[in-house]
N, C-alpha and C. Protein backbone atom coordinates (compact mmCIF):
# COMPACT_ATOMS: atom_id res chain seq x y z
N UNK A 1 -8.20 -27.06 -36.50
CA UNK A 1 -8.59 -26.53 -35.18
C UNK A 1 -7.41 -25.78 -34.58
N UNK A 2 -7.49 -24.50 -34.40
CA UNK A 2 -6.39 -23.40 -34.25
C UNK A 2 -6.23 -23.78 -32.54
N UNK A 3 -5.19 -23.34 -31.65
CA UNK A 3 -5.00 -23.34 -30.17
C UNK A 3 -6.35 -22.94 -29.14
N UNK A 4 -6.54 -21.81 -30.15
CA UNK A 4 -7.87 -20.93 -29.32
C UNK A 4 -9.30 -21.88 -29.24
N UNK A 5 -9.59 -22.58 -30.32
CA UNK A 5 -10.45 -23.53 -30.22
C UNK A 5 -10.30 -24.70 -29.54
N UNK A 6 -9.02 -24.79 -29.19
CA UNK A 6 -8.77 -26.35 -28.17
C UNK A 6 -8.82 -25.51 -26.64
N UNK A 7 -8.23 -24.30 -26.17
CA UNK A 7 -8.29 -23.69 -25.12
C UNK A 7 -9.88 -22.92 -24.88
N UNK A 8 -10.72 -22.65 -25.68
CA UNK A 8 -12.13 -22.53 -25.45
C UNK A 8 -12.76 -23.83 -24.96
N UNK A 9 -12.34 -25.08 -25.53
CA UNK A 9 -13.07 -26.33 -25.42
C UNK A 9 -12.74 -26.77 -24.16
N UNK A 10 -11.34 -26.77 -24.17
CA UNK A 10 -10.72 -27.09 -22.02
C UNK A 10 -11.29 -26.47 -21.29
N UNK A 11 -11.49 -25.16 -21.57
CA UNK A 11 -12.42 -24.18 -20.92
C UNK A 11 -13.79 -24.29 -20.89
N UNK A 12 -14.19 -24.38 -21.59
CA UNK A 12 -15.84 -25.09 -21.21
C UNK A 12 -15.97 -26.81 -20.25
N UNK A 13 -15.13 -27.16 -20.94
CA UNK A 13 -15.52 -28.66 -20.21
C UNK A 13 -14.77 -28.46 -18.56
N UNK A 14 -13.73 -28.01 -18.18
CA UNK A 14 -13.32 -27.50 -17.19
C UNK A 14 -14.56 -27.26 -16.71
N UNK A 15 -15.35 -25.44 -16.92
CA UNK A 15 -16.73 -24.99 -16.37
C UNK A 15 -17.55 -25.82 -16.12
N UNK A 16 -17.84 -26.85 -17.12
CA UNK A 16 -18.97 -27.96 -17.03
C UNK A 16 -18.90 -28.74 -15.91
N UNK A 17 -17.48 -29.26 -15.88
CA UNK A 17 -17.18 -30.16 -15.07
C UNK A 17 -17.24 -29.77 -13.23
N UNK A 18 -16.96 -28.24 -13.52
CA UNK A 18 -17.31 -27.71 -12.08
C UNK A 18 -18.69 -27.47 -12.00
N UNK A 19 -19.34 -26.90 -12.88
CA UNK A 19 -21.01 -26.85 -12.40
C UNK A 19 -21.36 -28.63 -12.24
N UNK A 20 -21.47 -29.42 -12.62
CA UNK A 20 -21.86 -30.59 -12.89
C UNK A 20 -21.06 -31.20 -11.42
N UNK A 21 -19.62 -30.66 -10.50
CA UNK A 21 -19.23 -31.66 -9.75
C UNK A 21 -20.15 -30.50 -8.48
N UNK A 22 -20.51 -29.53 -8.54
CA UNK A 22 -21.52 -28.70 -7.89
C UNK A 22 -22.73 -29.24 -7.23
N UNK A 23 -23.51 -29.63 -8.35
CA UNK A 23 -24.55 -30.32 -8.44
C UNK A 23 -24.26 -31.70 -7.80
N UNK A 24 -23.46 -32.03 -8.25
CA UNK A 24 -23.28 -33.73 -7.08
C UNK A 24 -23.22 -33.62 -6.05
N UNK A 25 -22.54 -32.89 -5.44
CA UNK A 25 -23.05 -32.25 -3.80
C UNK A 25 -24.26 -32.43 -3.55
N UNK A 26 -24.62 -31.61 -3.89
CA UNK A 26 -25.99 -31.36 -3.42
C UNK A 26 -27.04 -32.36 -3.28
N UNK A 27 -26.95 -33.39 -4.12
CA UNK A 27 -27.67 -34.67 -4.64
C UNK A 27 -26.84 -35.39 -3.95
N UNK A 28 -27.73 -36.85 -4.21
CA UNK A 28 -27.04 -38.17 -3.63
C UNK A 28 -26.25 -38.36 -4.66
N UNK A 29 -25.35 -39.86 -4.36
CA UNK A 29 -24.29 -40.56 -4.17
C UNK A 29 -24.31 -40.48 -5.63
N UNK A 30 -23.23 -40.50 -6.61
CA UNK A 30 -23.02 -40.97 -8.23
C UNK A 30 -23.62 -42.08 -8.21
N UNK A 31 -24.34 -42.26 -9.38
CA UNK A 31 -24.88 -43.75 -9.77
C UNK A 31 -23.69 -44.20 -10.87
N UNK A 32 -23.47 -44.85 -11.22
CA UNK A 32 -22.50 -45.94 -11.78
C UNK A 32 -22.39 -45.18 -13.24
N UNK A 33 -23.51 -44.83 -13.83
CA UNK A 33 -22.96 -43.75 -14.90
C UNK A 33 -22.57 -42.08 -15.22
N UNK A 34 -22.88 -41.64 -13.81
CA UNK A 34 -22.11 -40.93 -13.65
C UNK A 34 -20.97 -40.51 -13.12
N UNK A 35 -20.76 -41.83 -12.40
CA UNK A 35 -19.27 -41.80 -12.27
C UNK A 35 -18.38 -42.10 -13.63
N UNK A 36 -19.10 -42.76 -14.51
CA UNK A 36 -17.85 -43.43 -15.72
C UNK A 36 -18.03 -41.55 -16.32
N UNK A 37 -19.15 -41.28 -16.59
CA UNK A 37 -19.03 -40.02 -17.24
C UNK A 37 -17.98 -38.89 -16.22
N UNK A 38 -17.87 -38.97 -15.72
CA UNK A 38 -16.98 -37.95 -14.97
C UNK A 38 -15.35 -38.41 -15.46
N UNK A 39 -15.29 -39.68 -15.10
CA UNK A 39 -13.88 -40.21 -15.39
C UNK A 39 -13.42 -40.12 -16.80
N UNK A 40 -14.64 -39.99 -17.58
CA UNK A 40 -14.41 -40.05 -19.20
C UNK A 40 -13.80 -38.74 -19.17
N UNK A 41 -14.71 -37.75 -18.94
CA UNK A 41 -14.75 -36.81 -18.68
C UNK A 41 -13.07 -35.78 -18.70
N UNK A 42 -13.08 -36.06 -17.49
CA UNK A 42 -11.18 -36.19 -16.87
C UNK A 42 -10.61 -36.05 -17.76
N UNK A 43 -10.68 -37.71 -18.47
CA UNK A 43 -9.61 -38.69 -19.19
C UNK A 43 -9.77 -37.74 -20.51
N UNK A 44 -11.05 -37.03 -20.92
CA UNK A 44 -10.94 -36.08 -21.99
C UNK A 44 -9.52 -34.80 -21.96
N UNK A 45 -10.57 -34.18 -21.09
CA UNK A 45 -9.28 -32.81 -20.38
C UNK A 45 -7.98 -33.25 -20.70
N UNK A 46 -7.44 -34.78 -19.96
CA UNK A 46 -6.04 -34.69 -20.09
C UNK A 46 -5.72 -34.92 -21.43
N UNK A 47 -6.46 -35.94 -22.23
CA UNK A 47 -6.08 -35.22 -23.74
C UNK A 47 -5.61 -34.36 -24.11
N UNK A 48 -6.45 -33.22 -24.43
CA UNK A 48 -6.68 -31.93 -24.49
C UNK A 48 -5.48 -31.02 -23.84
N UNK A 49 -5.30 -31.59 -22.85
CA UNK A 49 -3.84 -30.77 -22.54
C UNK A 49 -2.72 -31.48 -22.75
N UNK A 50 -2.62 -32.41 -23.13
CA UNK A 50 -1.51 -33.07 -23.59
C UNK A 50 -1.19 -32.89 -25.02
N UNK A 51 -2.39 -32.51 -25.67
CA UNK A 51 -2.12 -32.01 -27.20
C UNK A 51 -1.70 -30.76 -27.08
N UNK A 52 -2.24 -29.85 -26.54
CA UNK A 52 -1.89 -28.79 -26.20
C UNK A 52 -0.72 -28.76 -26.05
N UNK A 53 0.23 -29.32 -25.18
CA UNK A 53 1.55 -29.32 -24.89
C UNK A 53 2.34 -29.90 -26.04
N UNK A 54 1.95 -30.89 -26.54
CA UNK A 54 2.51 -31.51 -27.83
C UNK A 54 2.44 -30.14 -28.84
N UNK A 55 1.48 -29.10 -28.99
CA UNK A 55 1.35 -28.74 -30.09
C UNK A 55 2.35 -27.53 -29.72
N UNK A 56 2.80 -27.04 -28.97
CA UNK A 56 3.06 -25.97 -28.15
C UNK A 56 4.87 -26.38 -28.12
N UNK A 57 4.82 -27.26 -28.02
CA UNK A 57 6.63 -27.80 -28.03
C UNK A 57 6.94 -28.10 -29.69
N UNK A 58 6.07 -28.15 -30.69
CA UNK A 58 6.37 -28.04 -32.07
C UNK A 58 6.20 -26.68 -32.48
């Protein structure tokens, strides 16, 4: 998996994560699994940029 495919993927889930925190507005309160999915969520991204940075300092 080349840089460009990890920076397309941050980039989509980033987008997702803003259409999807969009939509919670608008609607009621998180129910209990969409809060863990959001936090998963997150906890993905910072992966993702932490490899990024790991891969980027080698």
């Amino acid at each position: 998996m080349g840089d460009s495919e990890a920076d397309k993927l941050a980039e989509y889930l980033a987008e997702k994560a803003k259409q999807d925190q969009e939509k919670e507005q608008e609607s009621e309160p998180l129910s209990a699994y969409d809060a863990c999915v959001l936090r998963e969520s997150d906890r993905v991204r910072e992966l993702i940029a932490g490899a990024q940075r790991c891969s980027k300092d080698n």
